[in-house]
Each structure stands twice: as C-alpha cells, then as structure tokens.
C-alpha atoms as a PDB file:
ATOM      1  CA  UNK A   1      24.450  18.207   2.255  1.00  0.00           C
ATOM      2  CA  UNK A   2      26.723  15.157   2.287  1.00  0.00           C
ATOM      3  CA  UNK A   3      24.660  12.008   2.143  1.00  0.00           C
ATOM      4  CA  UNK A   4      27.510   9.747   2.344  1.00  0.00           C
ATOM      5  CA  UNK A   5      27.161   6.366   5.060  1.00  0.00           C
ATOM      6  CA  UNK A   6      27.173   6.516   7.194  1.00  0.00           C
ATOM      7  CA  UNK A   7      24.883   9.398   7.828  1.00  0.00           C
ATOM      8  CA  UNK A   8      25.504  12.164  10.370  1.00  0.00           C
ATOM      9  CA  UNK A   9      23.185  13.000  13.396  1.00  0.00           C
ATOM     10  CA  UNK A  10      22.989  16.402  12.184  1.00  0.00           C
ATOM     11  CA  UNK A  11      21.971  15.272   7.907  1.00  0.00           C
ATOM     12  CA  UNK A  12      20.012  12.191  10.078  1.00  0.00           C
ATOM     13  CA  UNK A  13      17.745  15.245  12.108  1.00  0.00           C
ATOM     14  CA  UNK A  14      17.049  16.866   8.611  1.00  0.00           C
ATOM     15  CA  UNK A  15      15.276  13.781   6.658  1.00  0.00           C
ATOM     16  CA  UNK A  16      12.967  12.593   9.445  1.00  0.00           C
ATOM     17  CA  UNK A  17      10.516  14.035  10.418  1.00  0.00           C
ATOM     18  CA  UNK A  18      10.221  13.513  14.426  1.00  0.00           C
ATOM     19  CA  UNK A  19      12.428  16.782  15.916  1.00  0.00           C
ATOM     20  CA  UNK A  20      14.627  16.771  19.654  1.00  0.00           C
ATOM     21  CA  UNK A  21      13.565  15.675  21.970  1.00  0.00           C
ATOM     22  CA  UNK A  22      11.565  12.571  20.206  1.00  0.00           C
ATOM     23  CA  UNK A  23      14.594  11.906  18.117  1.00  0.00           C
ATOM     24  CA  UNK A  24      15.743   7.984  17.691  1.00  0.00           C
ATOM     25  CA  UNK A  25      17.718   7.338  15.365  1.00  0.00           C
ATOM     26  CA  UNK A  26      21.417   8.803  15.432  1.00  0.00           C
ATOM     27  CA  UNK A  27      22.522   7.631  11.906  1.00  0.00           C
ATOM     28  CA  UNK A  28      22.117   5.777   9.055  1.00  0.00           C
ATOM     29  CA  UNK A  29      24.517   2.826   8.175  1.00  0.00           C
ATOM     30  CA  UNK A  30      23.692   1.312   5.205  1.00  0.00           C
ATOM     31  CA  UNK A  31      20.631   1.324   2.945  1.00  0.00           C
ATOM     32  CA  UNK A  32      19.811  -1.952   0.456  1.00  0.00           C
ATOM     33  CA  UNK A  33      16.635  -1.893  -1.991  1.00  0.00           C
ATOM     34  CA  UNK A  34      14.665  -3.931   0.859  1.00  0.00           C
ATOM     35  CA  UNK A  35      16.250  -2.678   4.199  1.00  0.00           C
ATOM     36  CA  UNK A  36      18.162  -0.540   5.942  1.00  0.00           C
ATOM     37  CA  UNK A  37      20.549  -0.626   9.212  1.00  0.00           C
ATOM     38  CA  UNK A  38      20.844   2.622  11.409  1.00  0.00           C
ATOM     39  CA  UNK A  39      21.942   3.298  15.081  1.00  0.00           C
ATOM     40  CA  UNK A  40      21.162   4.793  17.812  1.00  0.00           C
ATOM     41  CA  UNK A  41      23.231   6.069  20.834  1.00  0.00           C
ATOM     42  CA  UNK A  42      20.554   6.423  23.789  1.00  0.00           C
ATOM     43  CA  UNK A  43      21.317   9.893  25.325  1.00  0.00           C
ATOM     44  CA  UNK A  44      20.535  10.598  28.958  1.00  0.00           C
ATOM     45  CA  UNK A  45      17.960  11.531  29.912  1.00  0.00           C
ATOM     46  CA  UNK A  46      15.675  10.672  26.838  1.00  0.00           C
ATOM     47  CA  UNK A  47      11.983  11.197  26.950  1.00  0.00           C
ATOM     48  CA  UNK A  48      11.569   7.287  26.291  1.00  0.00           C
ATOM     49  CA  UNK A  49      13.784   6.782  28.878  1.00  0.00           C
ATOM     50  CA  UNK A  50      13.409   5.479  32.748  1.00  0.00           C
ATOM     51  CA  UNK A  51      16.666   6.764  34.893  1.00  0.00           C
ATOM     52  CA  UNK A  52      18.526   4.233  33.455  1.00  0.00           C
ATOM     53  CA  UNK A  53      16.952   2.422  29.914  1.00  0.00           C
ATOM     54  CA  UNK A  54      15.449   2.566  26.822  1.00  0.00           C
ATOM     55  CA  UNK A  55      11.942   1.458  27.611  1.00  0.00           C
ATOM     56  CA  UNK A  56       9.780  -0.788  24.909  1.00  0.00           C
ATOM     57  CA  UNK A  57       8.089   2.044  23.416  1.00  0.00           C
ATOM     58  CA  UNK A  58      11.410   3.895  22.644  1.00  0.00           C
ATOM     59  CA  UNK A  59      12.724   0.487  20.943  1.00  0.00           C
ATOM     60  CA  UNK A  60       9.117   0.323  19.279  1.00  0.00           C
ATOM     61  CA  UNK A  61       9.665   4.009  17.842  1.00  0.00           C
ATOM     62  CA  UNK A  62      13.788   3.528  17.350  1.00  0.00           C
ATOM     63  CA  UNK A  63      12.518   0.820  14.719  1.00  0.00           C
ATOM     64  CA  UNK A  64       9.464   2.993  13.106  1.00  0.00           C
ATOM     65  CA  UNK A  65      11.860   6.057  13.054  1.00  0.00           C
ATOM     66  CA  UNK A  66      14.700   3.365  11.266  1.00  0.00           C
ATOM     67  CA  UNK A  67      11.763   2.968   8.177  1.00  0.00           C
ATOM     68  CA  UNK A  68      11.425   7.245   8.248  1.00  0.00           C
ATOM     69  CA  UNK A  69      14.816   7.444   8.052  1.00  0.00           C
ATOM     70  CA  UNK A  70      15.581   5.297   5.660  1.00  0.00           C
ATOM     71  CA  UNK A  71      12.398   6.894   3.265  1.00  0.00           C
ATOM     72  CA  UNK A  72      14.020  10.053   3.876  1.00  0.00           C
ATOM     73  CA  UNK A  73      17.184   9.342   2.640  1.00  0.00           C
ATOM     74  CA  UNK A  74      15.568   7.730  -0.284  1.00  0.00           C
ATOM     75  CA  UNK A  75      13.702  11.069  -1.306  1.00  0.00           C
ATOM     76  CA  UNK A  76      17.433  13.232  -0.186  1.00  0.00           C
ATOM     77  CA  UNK A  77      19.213  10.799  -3.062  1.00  0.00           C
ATOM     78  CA  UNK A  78      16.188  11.504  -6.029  1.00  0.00           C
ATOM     79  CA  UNK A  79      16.683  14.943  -4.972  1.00  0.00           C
ATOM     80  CA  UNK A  80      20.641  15.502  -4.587  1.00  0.00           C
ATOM     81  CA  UNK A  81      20.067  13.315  -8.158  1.00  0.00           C
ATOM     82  CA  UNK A  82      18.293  15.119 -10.155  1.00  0.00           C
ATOM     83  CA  UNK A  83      18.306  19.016 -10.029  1.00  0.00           C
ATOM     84  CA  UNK A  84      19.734  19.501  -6.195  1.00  0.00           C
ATOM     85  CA  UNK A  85      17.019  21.498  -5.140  1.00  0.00           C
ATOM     86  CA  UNK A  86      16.039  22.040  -1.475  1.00  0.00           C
ATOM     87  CA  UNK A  87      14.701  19.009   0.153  1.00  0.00           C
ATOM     88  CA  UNK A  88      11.221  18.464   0.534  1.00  0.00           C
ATOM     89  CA  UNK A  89       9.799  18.286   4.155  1.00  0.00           C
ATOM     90  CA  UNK A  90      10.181  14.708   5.376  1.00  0.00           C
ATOM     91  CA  UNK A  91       6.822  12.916   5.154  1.00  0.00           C
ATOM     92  CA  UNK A  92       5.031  12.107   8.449  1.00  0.00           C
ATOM     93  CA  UNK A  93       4.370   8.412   8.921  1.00  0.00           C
ATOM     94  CA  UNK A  94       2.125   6.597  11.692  1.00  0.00           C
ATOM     95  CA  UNK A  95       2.370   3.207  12.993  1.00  0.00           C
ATOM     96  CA  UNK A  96      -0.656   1.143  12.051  1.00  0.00           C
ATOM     97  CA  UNK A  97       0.160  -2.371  13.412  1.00  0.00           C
ATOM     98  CA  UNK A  98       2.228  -4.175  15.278  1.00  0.00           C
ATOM     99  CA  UNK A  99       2.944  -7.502  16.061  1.00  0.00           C
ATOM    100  CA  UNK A 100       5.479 -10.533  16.990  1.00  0.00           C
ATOM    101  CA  UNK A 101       6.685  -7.917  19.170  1.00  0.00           C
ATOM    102  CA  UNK A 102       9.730  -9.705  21.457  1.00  0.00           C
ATOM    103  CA  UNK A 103      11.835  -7.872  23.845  1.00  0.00           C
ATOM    104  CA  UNK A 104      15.016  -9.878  25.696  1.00  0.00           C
ATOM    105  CA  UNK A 105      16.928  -6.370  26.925  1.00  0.00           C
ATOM    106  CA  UNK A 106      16.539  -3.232  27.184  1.00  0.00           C
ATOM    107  CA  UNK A 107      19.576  -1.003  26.669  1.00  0.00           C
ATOM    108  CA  UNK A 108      21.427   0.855  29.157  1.00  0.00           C
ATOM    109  CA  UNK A 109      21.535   4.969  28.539  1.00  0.00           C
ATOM    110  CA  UNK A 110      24.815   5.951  26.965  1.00  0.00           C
ATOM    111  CA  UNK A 111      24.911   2.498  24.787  1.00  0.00           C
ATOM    112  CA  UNK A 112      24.384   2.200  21.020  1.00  0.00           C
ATOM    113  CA  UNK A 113      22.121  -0.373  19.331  1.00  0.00           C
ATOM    114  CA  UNK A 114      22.200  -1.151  15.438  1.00  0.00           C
ATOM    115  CA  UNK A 115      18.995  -2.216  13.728  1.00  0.00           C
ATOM    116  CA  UNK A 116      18.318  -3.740  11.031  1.00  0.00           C
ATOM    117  CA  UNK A 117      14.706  -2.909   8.929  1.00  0.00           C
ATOM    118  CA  UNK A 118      13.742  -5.640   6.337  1.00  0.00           C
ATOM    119  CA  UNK A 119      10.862  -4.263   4.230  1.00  0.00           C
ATOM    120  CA  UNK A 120       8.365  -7.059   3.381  1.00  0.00           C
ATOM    121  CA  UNK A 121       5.987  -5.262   1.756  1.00  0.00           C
ATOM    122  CA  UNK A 122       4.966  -2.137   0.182  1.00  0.00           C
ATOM    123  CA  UNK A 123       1.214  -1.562  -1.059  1.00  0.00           C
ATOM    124  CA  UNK A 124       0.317   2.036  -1.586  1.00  0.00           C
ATOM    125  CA  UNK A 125       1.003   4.138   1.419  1.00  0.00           C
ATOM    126  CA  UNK A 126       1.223   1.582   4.016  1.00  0.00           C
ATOM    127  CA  UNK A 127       5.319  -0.711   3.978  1.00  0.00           C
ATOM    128  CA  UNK A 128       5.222  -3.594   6.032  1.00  0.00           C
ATOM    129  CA  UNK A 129       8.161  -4.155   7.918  1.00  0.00           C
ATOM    130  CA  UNK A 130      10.511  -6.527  10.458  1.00  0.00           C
ATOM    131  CA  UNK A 131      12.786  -4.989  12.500  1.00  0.00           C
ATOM    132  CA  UNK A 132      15.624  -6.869  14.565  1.00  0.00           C
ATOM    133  CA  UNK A 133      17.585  -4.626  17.313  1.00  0.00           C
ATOM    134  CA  UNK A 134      21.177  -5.970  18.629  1.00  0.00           C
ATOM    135  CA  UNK A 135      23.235  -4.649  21.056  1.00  0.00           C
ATOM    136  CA  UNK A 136      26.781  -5.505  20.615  1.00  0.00           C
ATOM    137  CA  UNK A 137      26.191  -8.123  18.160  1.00  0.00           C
ATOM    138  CA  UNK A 138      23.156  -9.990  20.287  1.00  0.00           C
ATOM    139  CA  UNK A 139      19.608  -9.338  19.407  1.00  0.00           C
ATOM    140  CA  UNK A 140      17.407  -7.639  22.155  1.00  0.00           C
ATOM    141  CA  UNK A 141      13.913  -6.725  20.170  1.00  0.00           C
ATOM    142  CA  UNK A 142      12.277  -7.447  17.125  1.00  0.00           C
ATOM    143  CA  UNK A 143       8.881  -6.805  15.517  1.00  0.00           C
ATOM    144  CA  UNK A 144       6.742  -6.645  12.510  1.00  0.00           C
ATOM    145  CA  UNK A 145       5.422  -3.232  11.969  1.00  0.00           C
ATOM    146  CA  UNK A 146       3.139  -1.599   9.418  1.00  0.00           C
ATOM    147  CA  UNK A 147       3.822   2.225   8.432  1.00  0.00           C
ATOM    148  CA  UNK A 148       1.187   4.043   7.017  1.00  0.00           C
ATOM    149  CA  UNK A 149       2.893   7.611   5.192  1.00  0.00           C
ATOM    150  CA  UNK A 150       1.093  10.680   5.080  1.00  0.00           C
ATOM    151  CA  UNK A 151       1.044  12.020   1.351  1.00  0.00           C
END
C-alpha cells in the first residue's frame, strides 16, 4: 500500500472506517504530531447532500471523518513500520461533543474543501479537537469536537 501524501481515495477508503456511500474525506494532505489537513471533493449526489450542497451535518462529519483519517494513517505507518503485516480494521470513533460550531458557506457539489484538524487534547480514548474548513483559501466552518474511539 503506498502511504505517501498525499493519500489516495482508494488507500483513504481503506484506513477509515465509514464505507460509500457515508464517505467524506477524499485524501489526506499532510499529517503533523498535532493535526492534520485532508480534502474532500463533494460528489453528486451525496447522502449529506441537498440537490446542490454540502449540508452542516456533512461538514460536521467531513471534520470527524478528517480526525479518523488521520488515526488511521497513524496506525497504517506503525504497521507498514514495523513488520508490514495486514492492517488492522480501522477503529470506529463517535462524536461526543460539539461546540463553537460556525458555518459562513456551504459548498457547492463538485467543489473541494481542505481542512485543517488541530488536536488539543488527548485523554484516554476521547481527542479533543478544532477543525477549520476553507474553500479556496476562505474559511466556511469551524468547530471544536470531541472523539470518543472504540477500543
């Protein structure tokens, strides 16, 4: 598997764990030790999608899928690493909280937004995170988010 940024939609689909047609996130940019910055090309047609835009719950889960994605490459890396066995299923994570949410825009289907996921926290299980989405360069959401994973 070639885990080189920025990731493919097809390598992106194997380390989350949300399958077609809940998929939102289309690849992974470039990872830091606190963050993260993927994209996402809104196909048409999308569940989270009225005839013509990403709605606010399909920014809401573009940003928690951003966090899976990036915890996914993570455990890909340790993996590819160490002994390059098969990858272990993607862990399942739920959102917990939300809050500050702000919305200016929603995207137009067929457009790609970038996002970038700052993790504040990690305790445990649960990461604590803010996550800006621009369109073009111009921030349209952001949000602070907990993620609880499922071990």
């Amino acid at each position: 598997m070639d885990l080189s940024l920025p990731l493919s939609s097809e390598v992106t689909e194997t380390i989350i764990p949300q399958k077609q047609p809940f998929v939102l996130v289309s690849s992974l940019l470039d990872i830091t030790e606190t963050g993260c910055q993927t994209a996402f090309t809104i196909p048409e047609g999308h569940i989270l999608t009225d005839a013509h835009r990403l709605q606010p719950s399909g920014l809401l889960e573009h940003m928690a899928q951003s966090c899976a994605l990036m915890m996914g490459y993570r455990g890909a890396l340790q993996v590819a690493n160490s002994n390059g066995a098969d990858l272990p299923e993607p862990k399942v994570g739920f959102i917990g909280d939300i809050r500050a949410f702000q919305c200016s825009a929603l995207p137009e289907v067929g457009t790609t937004i970038q996002t970038q996921i700052t993790i504040e926290n990690q305790i445990f299980d649960v990461t604590m995170i803010e996550g800006q989405v621009s369109q073009n360069g111009t921030p349209i959401a952001s949000c602070k988010m907990k993620i609880f994973v499922k071990n």
